[in-house]
Protein backbone atom coordinates (compact mmCIF):
# COMPACT_ATOMS: atom_id res chain seq x y z
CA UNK A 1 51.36 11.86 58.61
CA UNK A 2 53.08 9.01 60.30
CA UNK A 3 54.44 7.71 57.45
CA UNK A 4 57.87 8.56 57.61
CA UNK A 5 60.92 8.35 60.16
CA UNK A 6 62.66 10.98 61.45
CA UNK A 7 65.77 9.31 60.51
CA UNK A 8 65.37 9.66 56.93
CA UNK A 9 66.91 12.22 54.97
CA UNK A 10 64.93 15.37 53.62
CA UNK A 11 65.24 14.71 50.29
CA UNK A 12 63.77 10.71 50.51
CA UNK A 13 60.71 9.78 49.33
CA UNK A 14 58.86 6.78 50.47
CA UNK A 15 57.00 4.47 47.68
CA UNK A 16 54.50 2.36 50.05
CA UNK A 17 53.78 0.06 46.70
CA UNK A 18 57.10 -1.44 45.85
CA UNK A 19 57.97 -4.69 45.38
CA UNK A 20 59.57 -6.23 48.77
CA UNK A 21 61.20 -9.71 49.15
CA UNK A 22 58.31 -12.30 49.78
CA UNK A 23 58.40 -15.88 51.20
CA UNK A 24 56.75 -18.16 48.60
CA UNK A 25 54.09 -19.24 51.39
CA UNK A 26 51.68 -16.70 52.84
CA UNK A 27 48.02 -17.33 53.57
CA UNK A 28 45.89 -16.59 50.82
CA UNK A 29 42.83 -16.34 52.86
CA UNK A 30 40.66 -13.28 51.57
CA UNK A 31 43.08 -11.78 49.11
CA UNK A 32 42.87 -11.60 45.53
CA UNK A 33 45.92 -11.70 43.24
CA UNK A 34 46.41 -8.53 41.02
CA UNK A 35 48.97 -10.75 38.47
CA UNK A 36 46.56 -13.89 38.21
CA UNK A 37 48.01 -16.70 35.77
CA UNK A 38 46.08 -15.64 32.84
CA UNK A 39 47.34 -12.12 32.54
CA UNK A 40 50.67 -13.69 31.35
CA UNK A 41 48.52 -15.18 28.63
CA UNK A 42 47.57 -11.82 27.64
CA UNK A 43 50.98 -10.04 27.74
CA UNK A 44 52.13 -13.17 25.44
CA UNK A 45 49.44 -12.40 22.83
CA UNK A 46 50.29 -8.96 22.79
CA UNK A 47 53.59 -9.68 21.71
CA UNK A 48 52.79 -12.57 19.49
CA UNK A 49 49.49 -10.69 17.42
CA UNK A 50 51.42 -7.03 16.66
CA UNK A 51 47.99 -5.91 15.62
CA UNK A 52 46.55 -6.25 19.44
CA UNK A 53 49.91 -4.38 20.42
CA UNK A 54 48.75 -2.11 17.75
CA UNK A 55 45.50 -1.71 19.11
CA UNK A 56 46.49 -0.86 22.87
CA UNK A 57 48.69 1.47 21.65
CA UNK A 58 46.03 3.12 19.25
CA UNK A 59 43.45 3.36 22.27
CA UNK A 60 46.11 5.15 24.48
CA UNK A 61 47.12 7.69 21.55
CA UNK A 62 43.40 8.60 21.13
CA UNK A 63 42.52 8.88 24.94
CA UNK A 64 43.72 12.45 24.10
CA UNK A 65 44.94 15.27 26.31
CA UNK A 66 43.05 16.98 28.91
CA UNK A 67 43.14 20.20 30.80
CA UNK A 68 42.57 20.26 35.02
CA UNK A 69 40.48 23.46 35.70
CA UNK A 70 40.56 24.59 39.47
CA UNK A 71 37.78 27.18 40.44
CA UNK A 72 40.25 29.35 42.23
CA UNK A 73 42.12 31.05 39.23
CA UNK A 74 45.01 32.40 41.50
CA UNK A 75 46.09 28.58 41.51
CA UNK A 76 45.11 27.91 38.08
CA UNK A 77 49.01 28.31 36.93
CA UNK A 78 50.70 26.49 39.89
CA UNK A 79 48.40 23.83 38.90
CA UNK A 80 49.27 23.75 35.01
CA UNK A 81 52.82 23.23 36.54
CA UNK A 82 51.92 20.75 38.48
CA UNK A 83 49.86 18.58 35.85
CA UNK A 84 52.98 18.75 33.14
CA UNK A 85 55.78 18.75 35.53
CA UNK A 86 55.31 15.90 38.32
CA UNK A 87 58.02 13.70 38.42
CA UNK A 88 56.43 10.17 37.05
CA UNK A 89 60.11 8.50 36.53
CA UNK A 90 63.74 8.56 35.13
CA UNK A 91 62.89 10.95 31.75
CA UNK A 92 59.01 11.43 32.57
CA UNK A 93 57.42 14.14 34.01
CA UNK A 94 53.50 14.87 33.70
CA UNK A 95 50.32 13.21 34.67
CA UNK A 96 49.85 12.34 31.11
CA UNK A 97 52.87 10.01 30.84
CA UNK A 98 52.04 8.48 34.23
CA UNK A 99 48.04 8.32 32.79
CA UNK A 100 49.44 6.60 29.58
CA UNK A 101 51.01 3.52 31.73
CA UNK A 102 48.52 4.08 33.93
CA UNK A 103 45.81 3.22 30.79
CA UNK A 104 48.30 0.45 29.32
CA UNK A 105 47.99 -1.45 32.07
CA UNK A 106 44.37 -1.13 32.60
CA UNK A 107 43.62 -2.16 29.30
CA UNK A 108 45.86 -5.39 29.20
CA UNK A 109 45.67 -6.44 32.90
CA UNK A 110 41.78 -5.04 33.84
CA UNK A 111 43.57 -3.55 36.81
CA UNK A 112 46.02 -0.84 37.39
CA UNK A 113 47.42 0.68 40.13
CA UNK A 114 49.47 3.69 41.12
CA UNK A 115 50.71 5.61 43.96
CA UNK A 116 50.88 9.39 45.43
CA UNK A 117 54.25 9.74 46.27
CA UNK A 118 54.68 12.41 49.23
CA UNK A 119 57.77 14.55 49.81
CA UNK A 120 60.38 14.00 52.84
CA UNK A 121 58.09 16.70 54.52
CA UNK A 122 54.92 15.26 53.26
CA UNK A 123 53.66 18.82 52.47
CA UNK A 124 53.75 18.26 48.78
CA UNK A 125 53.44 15.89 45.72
CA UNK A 126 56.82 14.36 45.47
CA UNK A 127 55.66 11.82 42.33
CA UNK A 128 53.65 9.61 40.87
CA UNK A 129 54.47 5.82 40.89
CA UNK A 130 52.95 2.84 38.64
CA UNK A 131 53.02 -0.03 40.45
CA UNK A 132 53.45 -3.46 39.44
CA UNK A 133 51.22 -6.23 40.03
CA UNK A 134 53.22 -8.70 41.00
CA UNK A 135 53.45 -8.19 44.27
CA UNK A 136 50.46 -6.54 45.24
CA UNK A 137 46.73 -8.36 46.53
CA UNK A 138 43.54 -6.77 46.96
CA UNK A 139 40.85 -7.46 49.66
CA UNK A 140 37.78 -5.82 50.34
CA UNK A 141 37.58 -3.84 52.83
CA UNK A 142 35.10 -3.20 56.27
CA UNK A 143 32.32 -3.49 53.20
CA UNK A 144 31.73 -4.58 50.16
CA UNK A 145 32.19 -0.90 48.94
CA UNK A 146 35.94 -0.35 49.91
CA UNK A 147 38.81 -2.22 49.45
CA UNK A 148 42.40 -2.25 50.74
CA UNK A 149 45.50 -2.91 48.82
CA UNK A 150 48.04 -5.30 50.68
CA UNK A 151 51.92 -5.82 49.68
CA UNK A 152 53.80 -9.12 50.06
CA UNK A 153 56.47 -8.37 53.09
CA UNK A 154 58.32 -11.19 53.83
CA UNK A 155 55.47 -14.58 54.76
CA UNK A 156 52.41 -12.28 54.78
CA UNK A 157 50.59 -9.63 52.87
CA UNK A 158 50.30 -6.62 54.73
CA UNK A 159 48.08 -4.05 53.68
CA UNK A 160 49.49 -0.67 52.66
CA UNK A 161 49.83 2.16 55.95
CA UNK A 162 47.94 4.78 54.11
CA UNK A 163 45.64 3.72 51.44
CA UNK A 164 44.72 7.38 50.54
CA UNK A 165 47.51 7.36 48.72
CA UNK A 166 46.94 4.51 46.36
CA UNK A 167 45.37 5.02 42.99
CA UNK A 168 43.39 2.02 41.62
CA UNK A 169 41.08 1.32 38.65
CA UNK A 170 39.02 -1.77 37.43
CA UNK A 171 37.74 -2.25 33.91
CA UNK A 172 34.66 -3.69 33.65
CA UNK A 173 34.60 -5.77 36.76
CA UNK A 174 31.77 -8.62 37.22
CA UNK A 175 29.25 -7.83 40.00
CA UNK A 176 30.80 -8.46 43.65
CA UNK A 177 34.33 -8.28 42.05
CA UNK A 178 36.82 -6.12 42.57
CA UNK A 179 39.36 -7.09 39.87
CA UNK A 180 38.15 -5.79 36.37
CA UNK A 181 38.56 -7.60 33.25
CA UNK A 182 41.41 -7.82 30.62
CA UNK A 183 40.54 -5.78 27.12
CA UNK A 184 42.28 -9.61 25.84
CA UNK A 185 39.42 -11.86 27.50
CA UNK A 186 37.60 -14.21 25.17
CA UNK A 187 40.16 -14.00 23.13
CA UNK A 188 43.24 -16.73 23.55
CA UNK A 189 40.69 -19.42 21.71
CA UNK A 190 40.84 -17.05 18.49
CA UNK A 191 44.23 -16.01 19.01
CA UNK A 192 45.37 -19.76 19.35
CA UNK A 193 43.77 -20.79 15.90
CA UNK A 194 45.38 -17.67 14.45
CA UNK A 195 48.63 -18.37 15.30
CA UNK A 196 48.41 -21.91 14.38
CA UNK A 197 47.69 -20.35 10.80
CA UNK A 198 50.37 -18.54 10.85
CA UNK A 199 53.09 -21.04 12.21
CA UNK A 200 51.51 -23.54 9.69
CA UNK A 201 52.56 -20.72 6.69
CA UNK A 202 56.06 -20.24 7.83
CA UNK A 203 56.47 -24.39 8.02
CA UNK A 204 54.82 -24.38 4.41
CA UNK A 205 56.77 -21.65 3.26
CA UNK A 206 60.19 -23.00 4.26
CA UNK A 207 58.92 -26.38 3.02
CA UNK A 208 58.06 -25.34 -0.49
CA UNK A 209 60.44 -22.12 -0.89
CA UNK A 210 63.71 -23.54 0.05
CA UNK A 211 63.76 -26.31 -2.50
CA UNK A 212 64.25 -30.05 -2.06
CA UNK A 213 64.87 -32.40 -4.56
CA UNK A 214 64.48 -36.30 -4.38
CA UNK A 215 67.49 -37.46 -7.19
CA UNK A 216 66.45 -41.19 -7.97
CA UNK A 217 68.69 -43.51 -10.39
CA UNK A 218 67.06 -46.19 -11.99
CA UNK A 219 69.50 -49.03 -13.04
CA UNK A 220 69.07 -50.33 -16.02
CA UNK A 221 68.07 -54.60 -16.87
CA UNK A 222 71.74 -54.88 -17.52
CA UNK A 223 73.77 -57.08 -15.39
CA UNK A 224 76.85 -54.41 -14.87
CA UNK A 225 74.56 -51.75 -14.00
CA UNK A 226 73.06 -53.42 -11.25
CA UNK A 227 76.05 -54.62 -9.77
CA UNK A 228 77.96 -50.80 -10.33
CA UNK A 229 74.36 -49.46 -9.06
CA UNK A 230 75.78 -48.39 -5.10
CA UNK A 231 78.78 -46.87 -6.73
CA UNK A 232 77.10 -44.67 -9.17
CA UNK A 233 74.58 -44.00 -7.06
CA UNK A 234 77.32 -42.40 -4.59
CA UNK A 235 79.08 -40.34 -7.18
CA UNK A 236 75.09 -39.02 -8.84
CA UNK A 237 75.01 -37.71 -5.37
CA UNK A 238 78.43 -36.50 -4.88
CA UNK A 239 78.41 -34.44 -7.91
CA UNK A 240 74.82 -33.12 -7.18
CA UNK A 241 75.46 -31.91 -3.82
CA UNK A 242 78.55 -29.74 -5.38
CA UNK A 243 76.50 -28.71 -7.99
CA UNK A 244 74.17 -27.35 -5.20
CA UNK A 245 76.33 -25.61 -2.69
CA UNK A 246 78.10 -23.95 -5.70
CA UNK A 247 77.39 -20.50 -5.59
CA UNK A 248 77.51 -20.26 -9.24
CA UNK A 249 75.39 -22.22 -11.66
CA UNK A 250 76.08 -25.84 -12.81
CA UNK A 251 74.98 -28.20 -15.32
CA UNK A 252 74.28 -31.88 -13.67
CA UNK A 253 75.24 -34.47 -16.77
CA UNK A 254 74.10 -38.53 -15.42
CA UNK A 255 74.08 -41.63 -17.65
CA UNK A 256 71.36 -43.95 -17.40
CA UNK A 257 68.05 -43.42 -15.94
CA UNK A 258 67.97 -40.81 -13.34
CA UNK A 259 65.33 -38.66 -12.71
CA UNK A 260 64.89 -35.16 -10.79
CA UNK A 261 61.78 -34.33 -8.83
CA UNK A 262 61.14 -30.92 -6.78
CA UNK A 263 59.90 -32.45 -2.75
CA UNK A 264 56.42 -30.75 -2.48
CA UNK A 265 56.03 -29.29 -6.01
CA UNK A 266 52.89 -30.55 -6.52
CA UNK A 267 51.07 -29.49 -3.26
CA UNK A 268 49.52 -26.17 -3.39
CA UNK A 269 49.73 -24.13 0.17
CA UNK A 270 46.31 -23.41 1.35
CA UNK A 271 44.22 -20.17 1.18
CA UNK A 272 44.64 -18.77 4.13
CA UNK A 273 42.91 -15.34 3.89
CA UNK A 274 39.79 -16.51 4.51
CA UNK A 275 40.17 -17.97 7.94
CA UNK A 276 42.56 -15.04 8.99
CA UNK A 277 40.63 -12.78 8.02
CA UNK A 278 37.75 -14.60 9.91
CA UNK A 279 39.95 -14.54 13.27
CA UNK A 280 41.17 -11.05 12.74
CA UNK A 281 37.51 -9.37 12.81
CA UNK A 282 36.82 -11.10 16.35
CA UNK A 283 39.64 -9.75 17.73
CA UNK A 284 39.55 -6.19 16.71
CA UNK A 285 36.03 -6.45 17.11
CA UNK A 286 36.81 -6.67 20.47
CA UNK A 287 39.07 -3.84 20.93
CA UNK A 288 36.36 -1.55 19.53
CA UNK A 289 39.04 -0.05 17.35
CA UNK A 290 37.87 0.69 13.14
CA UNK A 291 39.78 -1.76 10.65
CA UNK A 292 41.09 1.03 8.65
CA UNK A 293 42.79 2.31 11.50
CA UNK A 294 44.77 -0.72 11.95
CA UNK A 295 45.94 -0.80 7.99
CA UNK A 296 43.74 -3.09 7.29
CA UNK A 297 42.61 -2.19 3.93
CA UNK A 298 39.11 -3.78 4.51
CA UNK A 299 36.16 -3.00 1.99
CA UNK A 300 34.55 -0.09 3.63
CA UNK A 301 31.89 2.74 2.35
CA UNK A 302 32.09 6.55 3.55
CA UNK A 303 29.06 5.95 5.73
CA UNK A 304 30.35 3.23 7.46
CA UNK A 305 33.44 4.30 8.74
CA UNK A 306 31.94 7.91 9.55
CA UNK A 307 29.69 5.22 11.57
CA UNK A 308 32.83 3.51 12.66
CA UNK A 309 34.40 6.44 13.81
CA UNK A 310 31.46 7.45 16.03
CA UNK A 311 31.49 4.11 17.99
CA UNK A 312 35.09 4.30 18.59
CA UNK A 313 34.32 7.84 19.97
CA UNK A 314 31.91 6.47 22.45
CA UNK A 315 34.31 3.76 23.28
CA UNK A 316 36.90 6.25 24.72
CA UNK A 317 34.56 8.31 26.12
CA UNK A 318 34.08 5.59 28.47
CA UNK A 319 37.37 4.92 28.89
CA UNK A 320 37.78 8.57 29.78
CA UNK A 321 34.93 8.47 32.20
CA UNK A 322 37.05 5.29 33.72
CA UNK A 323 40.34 7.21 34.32
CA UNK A 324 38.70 10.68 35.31
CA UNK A 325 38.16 9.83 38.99
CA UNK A 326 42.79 9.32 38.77
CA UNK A 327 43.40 12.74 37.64
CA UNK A 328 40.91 14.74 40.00
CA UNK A 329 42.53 12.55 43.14
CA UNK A 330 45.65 13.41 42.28
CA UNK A 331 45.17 17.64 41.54
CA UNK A 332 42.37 17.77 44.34
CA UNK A 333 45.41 15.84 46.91
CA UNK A 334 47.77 18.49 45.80
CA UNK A 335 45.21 21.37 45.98
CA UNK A 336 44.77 21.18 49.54
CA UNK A 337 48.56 20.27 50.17
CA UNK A 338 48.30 23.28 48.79
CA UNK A 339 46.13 25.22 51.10
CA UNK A 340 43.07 25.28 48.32
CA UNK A 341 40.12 23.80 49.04
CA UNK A 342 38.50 24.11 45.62
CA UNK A 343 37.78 20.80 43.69
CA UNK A 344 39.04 20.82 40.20
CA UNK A 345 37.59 19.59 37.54
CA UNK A 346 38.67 17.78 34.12
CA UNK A 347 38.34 18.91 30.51
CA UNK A 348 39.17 16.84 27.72
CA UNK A 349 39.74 17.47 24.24
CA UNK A 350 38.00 16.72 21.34
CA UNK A 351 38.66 13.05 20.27
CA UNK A 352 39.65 14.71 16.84
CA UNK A 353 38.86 17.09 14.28
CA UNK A 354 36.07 15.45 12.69
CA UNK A 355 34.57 16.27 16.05
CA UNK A 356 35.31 19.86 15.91
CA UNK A 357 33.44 20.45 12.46
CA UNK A 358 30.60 18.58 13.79
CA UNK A 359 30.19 20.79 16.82
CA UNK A 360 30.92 23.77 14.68
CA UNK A 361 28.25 22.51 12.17
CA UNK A 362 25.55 21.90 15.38
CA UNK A 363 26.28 25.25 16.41
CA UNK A 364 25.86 26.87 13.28
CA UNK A 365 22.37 25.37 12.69
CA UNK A 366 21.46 26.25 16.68
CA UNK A 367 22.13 29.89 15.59
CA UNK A 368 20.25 29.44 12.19
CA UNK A 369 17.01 28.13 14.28
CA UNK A 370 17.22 30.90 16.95
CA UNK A 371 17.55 33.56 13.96
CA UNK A 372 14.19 31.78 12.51
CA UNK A 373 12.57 31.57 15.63
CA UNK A 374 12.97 34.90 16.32
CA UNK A 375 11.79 36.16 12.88
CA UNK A 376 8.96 33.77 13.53
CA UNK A 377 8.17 35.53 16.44
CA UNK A 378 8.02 38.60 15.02
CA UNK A 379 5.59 38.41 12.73
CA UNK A 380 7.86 37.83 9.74
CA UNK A 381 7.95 34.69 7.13
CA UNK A 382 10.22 32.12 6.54
């Protein structure tokens, strides 16, 4: 296919999306950054808010498995091998684990790419590669319609030799873009005032639960006491600081007027659930996901997380109708590598098994309507 040298050995395989060394100055004309500035913003909330990492992970777990059907059933088995044994890296093998990083990175950067990686021969599926997006730009292409994925080589961006190789997916993109949009967009204002909450308990809390006391002597009107005031102020604090790095407890004895006062005892920390709980239902809002299945033990009825539950399974059927076009460009590629010219064609599986009694209920009341309509139809009575 042109893409490799005869030099190479048999057994190499070529990854066209790799990251290459780059001069920090290329013209920028046209391109569009896959790793803009904000995405760093994003991977930095997902580590700082677990419950977002929480939520990513959640939405990949419940994209579910899937089964590629091929109309020609003699390759029906090769391509069951194919779909669970593909090489996707060191340990991984399966379209599923390359579709799960695949899906992560959609979700958190709006845009995810991957590569068909060709054998030495280029007769055959070699891997599949997740790419980065560090290094990679995207232009469009002759129209509006197409684009072309260029790699940083050196004090350029070149695009890639044989784009039908790349695999790339946009979430949500605004008209005339071809970036998507971040599952974390709109929300590093919320984030920010929840994690100023949060820093402002673990200041409070190591305020007011590691204990500081103010020790204050009073000397008395007495002459002697005024002028011995420095020195027994010295030894008050002397003996108090060994009373409190003892490990074992110790009685403080004073003479005179000396009094003992707790620093911050009589501040109260602030309510904060509340306002967290404020900032933590625009977020998950956002990620579409039920409370309940966060652990959040939120006040909920029966019919409104049967509600919530339906919602969520719209959610990923979109997401599944997002990452669909992946898988059937990847078997279809190997298919005719393959000598089949059959399309294939992707089931998935039930979200979960509320679903499955749902569907068995519908079609257990289709049959009980036929049966009527029939008997209705013959002349009989309901």
């Amino acid at each position: 296919m042109g893409l490799f040298k005869s030099k190479k050995p048999q057994n190499s395989v070529y990854v066209q999306t790799r990251a290459k060394t780059a001069h920090p100055f290329y013209p920028l004309q046209g391109y569009a950054p896959l790793r803009t500035p904000e995405l760093s913003v994003y991977s930095a909330l997902r580590e700082a808010i677990p419950i977002l990492d929480a939520a990513v992970c959640k939405l990949i777990r419940l994209l579910g498995d899937f089964q590629v059907v091929c109309k020609d059933k003699s390759m029906q088995e090769q391509l069951n091998e194919f779909v669970k044994g593909v090489s996707v890296g060191p340990g991984r093998n399966g379209i599923r684990m390359f579709l799960e990083t695949y899906f992560d990175q959609l979700l958190v950067n709006g845009t995810a790419v991957g590569e068909i990686v060709l054998s030495a021969s280029g007769k055959n599926i070699a891997a599949l590669y997740n790419a980065p997006l560090d290094h990679l730009k995207i232009k469009e292409g002759k129209s509006p319609l197409e684009c072309v994925v260029c790699v940083e080589n050196g004090n350029e961006c070149k695009p890639v030799k044989n784009q039908g190789l790349v695999l790339l997916s946009s979430l949500n993109p605004d008209p005339g873009k071809i970036c998507g949009n971040s599952l974390f967009k709109s929300m590093p204002f919320i984030s920010e005032i929840l994690l100023k909450i949060y820093q402002t308990i673990g200041v409070n809390y190591e305020r007011m639960g590691n204990l500081r006391f103010a020790v204050t002597y009073k000397p008395s009107e007495n002459s002697l006491d005024r002028a011995n005031a420095k020195e027994r102020a010295q030894l008050i604090a002397q003996q108090w600081s060994e009373a409190m790095q003892s490990s074992e407890p110790k009685d403080f004895i004073s003479v005179g007027d000396v009094s003992i006062k707790v620093i911050g005892a009589d501040n109260q920390m602030p309510d904060t659930l509340v306002p967290v709980r404020q900032m933590l239902e625009q977020l998950i809002a956002k990620t579409g996901i039920p409370p309940f299945m966060l652990g959040l033990s939120w006040s909920s009825t029966e019919r409104m997380s049967s509600q919530q539950a339906d919602i969520l399974t719209s959610e990923i059927d979109a997401y599944r109708r997002t990452l669909e076009p992946v898988i059937l460009k990847i078997c279809n590629m190997w298919l005719r590598l393959n000598g089949c010219y059959n399309s294939a064609s992707v089931m998935w599986s039930n979200i979960n098994l509320q679903d499955e009694v749902e569907l068995a209920k519908a079609r257990l009341y289709n049959a009980q309507a036929m049966q009527l309509e029939k008997k209705l139809e013959n002349g009989g009575t309901i």
